[in-house]
PDB file of N, CA and C in Angstrom:
ATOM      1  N   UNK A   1       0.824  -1.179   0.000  1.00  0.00           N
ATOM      2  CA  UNK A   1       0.000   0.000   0.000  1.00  0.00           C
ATOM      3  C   UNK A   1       0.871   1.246   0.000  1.00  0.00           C
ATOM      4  N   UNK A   2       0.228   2.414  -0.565  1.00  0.00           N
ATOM      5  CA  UNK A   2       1.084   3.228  -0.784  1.00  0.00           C
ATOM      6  C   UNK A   2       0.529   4.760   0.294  1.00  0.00           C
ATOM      7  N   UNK A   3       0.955   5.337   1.208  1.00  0.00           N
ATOM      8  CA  UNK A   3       0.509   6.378   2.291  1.00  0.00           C
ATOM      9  C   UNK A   3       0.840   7.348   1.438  1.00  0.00           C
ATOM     10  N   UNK A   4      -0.654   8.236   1.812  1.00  0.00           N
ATOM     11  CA  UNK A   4      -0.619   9.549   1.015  1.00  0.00           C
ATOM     12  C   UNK A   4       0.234  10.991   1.715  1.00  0.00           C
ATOM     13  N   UNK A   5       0.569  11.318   0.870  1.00  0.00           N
ATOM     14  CA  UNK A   5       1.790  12.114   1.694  1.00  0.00           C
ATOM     15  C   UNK A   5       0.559  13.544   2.227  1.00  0.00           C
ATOM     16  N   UNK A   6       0.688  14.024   3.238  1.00  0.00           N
ATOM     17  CA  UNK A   6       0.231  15.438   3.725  1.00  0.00           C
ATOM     18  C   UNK A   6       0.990  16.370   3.378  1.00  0.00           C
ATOM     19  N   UNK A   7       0.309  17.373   2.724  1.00  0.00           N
ATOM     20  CA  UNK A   7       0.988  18.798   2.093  1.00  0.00           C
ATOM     21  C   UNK A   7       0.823  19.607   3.489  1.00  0.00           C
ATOM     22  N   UNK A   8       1.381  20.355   4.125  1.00  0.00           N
ATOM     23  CA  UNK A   8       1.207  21.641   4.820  1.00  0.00           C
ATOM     24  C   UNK A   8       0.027  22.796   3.725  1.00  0.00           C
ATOM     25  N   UNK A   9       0.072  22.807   3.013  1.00  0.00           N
ATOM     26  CA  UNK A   9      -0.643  23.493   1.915  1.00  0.00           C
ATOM     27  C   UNK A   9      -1.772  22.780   1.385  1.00  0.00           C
ATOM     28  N   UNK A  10      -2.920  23.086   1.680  1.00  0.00           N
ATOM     29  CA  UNK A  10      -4.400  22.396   0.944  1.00  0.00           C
ATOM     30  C   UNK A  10      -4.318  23.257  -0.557  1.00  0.00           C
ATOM     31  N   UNK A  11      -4.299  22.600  -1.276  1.00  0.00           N
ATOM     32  CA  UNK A  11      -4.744  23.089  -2.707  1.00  0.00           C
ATOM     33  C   UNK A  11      -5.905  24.059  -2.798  1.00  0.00           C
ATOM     34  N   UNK A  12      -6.698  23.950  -2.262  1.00  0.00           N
ATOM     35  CA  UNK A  12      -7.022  25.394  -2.733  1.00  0.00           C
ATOM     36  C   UNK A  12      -6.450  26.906  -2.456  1.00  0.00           C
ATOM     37  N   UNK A  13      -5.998  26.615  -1.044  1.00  0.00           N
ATOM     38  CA  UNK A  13      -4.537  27.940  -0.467  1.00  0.00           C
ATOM     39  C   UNK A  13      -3.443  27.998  -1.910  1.00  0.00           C
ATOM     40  N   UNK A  14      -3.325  26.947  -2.087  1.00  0.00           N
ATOM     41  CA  UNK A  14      -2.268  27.126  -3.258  1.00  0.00           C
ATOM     42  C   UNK A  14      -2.009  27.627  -4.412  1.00  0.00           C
ATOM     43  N   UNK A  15      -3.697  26.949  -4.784  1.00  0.00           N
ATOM     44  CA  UNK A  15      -4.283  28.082  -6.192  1.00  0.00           C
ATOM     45  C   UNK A  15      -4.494  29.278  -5.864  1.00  0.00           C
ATOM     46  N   UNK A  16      -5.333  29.873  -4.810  1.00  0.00           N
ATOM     47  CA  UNK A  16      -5.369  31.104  -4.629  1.00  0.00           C
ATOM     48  C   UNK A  16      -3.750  32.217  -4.589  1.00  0.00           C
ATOM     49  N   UNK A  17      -2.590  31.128  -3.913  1.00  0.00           N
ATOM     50  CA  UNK A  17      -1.703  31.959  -3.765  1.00  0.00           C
ATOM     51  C   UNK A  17      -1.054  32.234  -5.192  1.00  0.00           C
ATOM     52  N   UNK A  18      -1.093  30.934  -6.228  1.00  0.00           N
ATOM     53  CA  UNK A  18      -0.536  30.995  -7.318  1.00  0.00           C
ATOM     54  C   UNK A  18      -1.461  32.272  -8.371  1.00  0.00           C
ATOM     55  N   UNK A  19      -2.642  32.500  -8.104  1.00  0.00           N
ATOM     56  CA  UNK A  19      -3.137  33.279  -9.016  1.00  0.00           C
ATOM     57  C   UNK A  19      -2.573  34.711  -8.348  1.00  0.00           C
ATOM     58  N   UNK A  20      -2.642  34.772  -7.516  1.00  0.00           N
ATOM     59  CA  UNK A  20      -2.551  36.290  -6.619  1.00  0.00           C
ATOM     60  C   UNK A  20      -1.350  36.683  -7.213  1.00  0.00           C
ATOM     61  N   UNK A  21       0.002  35.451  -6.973  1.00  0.00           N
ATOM     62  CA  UNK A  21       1.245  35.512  -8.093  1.00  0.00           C
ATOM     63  C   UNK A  21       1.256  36.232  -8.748  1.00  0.00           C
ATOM     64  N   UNK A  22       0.532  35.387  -9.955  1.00  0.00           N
ATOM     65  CA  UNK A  22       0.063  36.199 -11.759  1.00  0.00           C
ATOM     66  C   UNK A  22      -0.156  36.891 -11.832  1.00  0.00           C
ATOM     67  N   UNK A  23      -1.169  37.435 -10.974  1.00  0.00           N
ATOM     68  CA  UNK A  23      -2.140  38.744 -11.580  1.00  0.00           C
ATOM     69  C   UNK A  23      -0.757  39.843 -10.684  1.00  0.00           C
ATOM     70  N   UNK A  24       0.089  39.787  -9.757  1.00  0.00           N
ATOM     71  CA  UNK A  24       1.070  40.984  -9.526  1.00  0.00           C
ATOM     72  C   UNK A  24       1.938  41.140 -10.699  1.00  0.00           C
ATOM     73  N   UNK A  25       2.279  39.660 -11.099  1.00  0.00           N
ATOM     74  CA  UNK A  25       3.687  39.857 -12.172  1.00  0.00           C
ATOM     75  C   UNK A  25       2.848  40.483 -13.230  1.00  0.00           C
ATOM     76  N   UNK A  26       1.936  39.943 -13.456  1.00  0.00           N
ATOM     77  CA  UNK A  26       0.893  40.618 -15.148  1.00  0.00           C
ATOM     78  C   UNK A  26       1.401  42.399 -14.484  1.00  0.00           C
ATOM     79  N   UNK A  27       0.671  42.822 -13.758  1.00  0.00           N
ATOM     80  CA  UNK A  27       0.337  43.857 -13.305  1.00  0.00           C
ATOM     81  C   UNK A  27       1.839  45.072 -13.542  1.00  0.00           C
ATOM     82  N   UNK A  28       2.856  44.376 -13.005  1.00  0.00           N
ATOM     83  CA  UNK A  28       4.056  44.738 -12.731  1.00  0.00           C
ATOM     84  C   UNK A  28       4.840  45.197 -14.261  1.00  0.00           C
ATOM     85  N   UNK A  29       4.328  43.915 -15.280  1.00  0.00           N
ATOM     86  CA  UNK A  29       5.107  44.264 -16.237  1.00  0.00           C
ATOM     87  C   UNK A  29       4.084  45.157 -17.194  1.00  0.00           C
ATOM     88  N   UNK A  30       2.662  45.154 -16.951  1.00  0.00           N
ATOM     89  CA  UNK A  30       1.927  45.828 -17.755  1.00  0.00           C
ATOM     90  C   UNK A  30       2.357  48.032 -16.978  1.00  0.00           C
ATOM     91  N   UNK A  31       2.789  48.248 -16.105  1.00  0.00           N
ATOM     92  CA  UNK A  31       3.463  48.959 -15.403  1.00  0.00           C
ATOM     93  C   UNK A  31       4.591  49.217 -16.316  1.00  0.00           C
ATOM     94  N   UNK A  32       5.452  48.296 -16.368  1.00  0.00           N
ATOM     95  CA  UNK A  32       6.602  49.014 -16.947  1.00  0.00           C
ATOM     96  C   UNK A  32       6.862  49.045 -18.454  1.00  0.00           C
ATOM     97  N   UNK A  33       5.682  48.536 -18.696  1.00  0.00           N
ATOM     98  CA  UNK A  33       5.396  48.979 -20.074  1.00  0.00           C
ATOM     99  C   UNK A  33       4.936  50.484 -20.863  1.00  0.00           C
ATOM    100  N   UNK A  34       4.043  50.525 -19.929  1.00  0.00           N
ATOM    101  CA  UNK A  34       3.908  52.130 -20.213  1.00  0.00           C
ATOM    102  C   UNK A  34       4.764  53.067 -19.258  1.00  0.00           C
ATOM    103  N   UNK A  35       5.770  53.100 -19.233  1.00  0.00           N
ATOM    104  CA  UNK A  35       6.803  53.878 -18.563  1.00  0.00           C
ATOM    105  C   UNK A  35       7.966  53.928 -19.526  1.00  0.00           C
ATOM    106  N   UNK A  36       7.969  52.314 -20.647  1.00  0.00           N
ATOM    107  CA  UNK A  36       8.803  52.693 -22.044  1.00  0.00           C
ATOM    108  C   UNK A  36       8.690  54.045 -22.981  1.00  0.00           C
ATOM    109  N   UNK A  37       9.466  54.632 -23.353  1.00  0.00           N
ATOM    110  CA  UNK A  37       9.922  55.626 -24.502  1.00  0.00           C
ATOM    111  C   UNK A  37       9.181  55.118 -26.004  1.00  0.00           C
ATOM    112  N   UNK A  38       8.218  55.558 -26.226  1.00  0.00           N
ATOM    113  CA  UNK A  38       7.230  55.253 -27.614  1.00  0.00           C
ATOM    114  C   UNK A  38       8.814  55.742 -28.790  1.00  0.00           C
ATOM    115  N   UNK A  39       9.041  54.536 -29.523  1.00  0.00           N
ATOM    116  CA  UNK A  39       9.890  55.107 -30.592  1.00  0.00           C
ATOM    117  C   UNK A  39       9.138  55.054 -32.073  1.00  0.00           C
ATOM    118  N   UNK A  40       8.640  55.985 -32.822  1.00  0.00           N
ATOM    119  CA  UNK A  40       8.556  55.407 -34.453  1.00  0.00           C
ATOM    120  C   UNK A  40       9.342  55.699 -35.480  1.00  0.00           C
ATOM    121  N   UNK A  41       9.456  54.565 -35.965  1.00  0.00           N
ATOM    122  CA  UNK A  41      10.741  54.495 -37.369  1.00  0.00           C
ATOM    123  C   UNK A  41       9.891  54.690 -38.623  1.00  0.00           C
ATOM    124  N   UNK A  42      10.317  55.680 -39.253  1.00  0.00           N
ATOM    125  CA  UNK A  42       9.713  56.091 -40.598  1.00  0.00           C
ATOM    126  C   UNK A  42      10.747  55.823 -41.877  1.00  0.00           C
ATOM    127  N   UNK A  43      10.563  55.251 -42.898  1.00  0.00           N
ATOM    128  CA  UNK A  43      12.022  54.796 -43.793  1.00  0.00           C
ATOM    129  C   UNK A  43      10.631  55.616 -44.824  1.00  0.00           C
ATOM    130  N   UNK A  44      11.303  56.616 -45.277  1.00  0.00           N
ATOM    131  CA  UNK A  44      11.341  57.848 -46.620  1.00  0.00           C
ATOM    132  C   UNK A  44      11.979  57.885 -47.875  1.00  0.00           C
ATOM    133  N   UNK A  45      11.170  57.817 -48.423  1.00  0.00           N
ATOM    134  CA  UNK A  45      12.407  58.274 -50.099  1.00  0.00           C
ATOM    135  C   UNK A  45      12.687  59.510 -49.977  1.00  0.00           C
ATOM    136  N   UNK A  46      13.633  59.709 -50.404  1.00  0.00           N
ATOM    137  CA  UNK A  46      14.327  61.107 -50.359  1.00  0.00           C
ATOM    138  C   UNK A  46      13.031  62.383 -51.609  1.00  0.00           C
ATOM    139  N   UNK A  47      12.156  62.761 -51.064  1.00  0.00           N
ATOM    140  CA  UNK A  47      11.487  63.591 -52.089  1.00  0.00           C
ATOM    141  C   UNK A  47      11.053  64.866 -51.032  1.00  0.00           C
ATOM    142  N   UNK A  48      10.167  65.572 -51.766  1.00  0.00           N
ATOM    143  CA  UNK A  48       9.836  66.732 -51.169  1.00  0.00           C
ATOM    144  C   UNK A  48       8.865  66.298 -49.480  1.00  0.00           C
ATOM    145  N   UNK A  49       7.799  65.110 -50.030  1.00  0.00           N
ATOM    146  CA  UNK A  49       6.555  65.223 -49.388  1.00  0.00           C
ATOM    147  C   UNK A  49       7.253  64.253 -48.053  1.00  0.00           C
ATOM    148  N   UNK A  50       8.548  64.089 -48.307  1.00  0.00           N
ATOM    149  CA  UNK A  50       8.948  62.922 -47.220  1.00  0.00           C
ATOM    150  C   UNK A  50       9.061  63.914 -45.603  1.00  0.00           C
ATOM    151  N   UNK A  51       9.701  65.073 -45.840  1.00  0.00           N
ATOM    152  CA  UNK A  51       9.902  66.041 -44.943  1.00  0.00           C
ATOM    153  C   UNK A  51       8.527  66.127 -44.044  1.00  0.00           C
ATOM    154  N   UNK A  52       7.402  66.752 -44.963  1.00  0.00           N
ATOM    155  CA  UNK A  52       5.816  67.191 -44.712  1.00  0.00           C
ATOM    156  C   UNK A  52       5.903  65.872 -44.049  1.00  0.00           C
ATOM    157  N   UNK A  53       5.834  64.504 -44.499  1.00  0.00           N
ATOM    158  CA  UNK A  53       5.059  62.956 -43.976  1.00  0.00           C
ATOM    159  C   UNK A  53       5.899  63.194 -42.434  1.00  0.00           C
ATOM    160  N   UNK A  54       6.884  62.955 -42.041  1.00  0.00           N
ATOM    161  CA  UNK A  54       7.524  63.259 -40.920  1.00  0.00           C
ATOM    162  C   UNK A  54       6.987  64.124 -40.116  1.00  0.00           C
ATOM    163  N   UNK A  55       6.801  65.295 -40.087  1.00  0.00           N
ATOM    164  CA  UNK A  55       6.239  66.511 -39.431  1.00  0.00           C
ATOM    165  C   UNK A  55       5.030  66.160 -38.978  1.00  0.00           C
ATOM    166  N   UNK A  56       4.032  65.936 -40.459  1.00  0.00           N
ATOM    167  CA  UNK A  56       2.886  65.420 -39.972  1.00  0.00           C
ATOM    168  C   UNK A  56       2.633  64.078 -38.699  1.00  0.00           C
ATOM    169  N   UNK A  57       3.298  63.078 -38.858  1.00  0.00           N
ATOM    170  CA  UNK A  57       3.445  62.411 -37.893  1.00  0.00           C
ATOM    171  C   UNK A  57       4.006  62.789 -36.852  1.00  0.00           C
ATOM    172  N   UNK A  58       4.638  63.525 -35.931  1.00  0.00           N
ATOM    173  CA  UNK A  58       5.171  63.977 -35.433  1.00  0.00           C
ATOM    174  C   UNK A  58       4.519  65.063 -34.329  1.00  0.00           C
ATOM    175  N   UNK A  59       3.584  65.917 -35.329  1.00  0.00           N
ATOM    176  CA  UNK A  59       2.490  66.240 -34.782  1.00  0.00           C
ATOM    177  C   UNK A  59       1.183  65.791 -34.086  1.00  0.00           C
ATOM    178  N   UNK A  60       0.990  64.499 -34.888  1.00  0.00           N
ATOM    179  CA  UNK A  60       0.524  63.611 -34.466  1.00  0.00           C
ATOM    180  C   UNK A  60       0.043  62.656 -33.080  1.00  0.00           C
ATOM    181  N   UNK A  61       1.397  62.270 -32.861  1.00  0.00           N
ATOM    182  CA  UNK A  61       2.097  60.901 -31.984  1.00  0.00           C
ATOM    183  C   UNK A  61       3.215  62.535 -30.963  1.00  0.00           C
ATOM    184  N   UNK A  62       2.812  62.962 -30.327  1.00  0.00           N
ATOM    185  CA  UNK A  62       3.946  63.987 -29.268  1.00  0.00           C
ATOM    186  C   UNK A  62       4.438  63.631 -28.486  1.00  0.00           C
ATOM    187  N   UNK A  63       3.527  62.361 -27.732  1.00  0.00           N
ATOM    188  CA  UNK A  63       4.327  61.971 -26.824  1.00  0.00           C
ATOM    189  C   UNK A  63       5.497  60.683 -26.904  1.00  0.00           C
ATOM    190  N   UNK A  64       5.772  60.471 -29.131  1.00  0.00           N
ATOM    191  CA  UNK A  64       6.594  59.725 -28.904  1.00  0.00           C
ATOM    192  C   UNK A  64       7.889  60.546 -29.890  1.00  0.00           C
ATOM    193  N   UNK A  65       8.933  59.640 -29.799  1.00  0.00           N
ATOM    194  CA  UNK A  65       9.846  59.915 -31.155  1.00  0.00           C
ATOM    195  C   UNK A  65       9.746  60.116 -31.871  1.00  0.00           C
ATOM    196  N   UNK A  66      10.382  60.696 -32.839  1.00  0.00           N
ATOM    197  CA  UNK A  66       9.579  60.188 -34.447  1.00  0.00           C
ATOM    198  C   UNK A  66      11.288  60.316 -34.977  1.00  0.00           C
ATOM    199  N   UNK A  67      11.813  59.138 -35.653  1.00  0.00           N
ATOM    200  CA  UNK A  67      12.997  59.253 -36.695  1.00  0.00           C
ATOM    201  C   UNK A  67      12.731  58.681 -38.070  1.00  0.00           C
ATOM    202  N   UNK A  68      13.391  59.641 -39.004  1.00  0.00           N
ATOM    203  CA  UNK A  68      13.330  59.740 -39.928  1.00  0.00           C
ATOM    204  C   UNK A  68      14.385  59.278 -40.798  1.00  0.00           C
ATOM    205  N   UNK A  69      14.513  58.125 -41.728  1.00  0.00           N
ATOM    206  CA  UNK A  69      15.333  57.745 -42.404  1.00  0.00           C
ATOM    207  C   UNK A  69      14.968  57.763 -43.901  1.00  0.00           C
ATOM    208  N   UNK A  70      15.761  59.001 -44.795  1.00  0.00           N
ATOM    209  CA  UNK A  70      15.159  59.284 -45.773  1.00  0.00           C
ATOM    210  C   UNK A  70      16.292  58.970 -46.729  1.00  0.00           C
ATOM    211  N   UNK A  71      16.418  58.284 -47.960  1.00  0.00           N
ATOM    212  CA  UNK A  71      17.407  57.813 -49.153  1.00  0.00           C
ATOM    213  C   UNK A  71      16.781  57.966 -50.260  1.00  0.00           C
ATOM    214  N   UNK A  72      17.701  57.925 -51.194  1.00  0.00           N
ATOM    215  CA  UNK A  72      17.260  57.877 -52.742  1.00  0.00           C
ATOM    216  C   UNK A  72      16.337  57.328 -52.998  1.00  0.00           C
ATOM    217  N   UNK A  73      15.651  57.349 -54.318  1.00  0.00           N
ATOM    218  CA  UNK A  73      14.465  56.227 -54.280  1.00  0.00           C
ATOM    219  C   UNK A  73      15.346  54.812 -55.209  1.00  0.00           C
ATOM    220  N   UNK A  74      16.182  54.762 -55.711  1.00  0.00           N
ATOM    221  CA  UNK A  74      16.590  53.261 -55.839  1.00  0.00           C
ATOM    222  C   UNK A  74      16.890  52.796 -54.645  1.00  0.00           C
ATOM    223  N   UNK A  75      17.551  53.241 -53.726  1.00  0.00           N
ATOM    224  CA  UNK A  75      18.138  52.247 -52.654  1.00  0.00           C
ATOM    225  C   UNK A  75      16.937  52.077 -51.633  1.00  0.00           C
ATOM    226  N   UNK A  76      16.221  53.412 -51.470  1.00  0.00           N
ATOM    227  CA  UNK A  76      14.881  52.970 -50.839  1.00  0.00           C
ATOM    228  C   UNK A  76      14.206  52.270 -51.101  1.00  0.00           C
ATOM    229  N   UNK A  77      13.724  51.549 -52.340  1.00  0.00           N
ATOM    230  CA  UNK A  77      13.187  51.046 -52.876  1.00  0.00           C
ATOM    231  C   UNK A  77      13.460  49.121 -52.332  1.00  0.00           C
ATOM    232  N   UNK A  78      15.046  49.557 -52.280  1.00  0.00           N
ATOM    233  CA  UNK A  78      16.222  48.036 -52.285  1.00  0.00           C
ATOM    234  C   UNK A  78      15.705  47.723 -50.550  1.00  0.00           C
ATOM    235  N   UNK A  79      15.471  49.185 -50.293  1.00  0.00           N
ATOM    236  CA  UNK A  79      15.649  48.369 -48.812  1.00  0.00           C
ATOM    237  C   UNK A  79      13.938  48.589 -48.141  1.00  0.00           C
ATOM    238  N   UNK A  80      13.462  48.830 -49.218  1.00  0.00           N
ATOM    239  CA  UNK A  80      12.036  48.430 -48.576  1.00  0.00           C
ATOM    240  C   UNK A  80      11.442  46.906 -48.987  1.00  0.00           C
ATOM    241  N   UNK A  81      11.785  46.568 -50.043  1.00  0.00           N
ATOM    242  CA  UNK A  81      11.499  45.235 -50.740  1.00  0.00           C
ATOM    243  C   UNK A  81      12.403  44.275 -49.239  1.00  0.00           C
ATOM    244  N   UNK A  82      13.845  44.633 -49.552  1.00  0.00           N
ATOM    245  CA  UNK A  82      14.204  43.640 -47.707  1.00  0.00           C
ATOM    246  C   UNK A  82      13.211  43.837 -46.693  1.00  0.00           C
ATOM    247  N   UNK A  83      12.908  45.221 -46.193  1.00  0.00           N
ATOM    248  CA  UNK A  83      12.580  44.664 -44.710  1.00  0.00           C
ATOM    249  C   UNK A  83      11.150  44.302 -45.169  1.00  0.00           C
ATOM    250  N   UNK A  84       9.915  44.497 -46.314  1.00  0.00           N
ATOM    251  CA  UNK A  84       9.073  43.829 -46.130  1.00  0.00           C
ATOM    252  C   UNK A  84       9.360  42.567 -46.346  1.00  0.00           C
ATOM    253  N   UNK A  85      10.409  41.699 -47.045  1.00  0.00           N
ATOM    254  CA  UNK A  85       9.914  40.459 -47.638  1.00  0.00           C
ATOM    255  C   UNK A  85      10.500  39.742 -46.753  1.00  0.00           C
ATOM    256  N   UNK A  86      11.225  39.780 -45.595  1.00  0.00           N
ATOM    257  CA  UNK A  86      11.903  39.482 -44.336  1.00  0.00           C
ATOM    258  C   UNK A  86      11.224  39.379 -43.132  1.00  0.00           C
ATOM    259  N   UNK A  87       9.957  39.929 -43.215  1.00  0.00           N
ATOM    260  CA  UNK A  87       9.142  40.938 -41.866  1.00  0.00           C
ATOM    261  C   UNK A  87       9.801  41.195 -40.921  1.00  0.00           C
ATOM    262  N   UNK A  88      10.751  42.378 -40.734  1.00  0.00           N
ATOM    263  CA  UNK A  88      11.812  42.719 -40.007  1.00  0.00           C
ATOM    264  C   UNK A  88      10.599  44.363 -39.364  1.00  0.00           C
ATOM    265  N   UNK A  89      10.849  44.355 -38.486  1.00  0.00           N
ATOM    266  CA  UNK A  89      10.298  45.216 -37.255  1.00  0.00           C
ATOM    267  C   UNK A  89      10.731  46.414 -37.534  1.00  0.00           C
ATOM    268  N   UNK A  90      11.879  46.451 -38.001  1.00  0.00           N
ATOM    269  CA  UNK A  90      12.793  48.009 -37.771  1.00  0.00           C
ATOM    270  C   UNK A  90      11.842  49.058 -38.350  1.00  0.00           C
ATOM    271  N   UNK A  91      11.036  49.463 -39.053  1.00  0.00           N
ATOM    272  CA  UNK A  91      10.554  50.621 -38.711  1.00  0.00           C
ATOM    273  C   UNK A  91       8.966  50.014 -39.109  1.00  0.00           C
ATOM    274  N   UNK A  92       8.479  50.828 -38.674  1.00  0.00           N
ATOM    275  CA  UNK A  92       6.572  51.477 -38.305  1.00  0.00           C
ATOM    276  C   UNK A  92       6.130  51.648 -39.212  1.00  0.00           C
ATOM    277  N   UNK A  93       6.487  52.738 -40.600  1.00  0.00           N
ATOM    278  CA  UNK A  93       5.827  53.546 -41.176  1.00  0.00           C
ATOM    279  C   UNK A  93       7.003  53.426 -42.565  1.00  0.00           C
ATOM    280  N   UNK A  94       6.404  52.957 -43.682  1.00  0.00           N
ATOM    281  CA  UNK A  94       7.215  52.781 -44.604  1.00  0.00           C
ATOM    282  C   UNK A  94       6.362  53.326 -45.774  1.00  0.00           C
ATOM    283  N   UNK A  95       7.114  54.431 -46.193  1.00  0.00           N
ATOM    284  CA  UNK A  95       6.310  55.508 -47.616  1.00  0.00           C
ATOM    285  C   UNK A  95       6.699  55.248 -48.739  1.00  0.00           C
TER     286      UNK A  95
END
């Protein structure tokens, strides 16, 4: 025969303590989430309306960054075809 071992801890104390857990850590990191620095990455062809698109966003979004990476339109072109066909994160807003 096999004796059932006694927990000091009844399972339901346990679940309760394990959720109480979760919901601080949830809490904690949903906290230091909005205490992060909002950054947006804008990748521009080098033209007139790229300047205006910037500003306008900018005006926009105040309480975040706004950077602006503006190039030729061949190489912009080179490096917009990469980061979409890659799905690479690096910027937000691609014109």
């Amino acid at each position: 025969m096999t004796a059932s071992i006694r927990l000091p801890v009844s399972r339901r104390n346990f679940l309760k303590a394990t959720a109480g857990l979760a919901a601080a850590l949830a809490a904690y990191r949903a906290s230091s989430a909005y205490a992060e620095e909002v950054t947006l990455n804008i990748l521009n062809s080098n033209s007139v309306w790229a300047g205006a698109l910037t500003d306008q966003v900018a005006k926009a979004y105040t309480a975040a960054k706004i950077t602006g990476e503006s190039n030729p339109y061949e190489s912009h072109y080179e490096k917009m075809l990469i980061e979409l066909s890659q799905g690479s994160e690096t910027f937000d807003i691609i014109t």
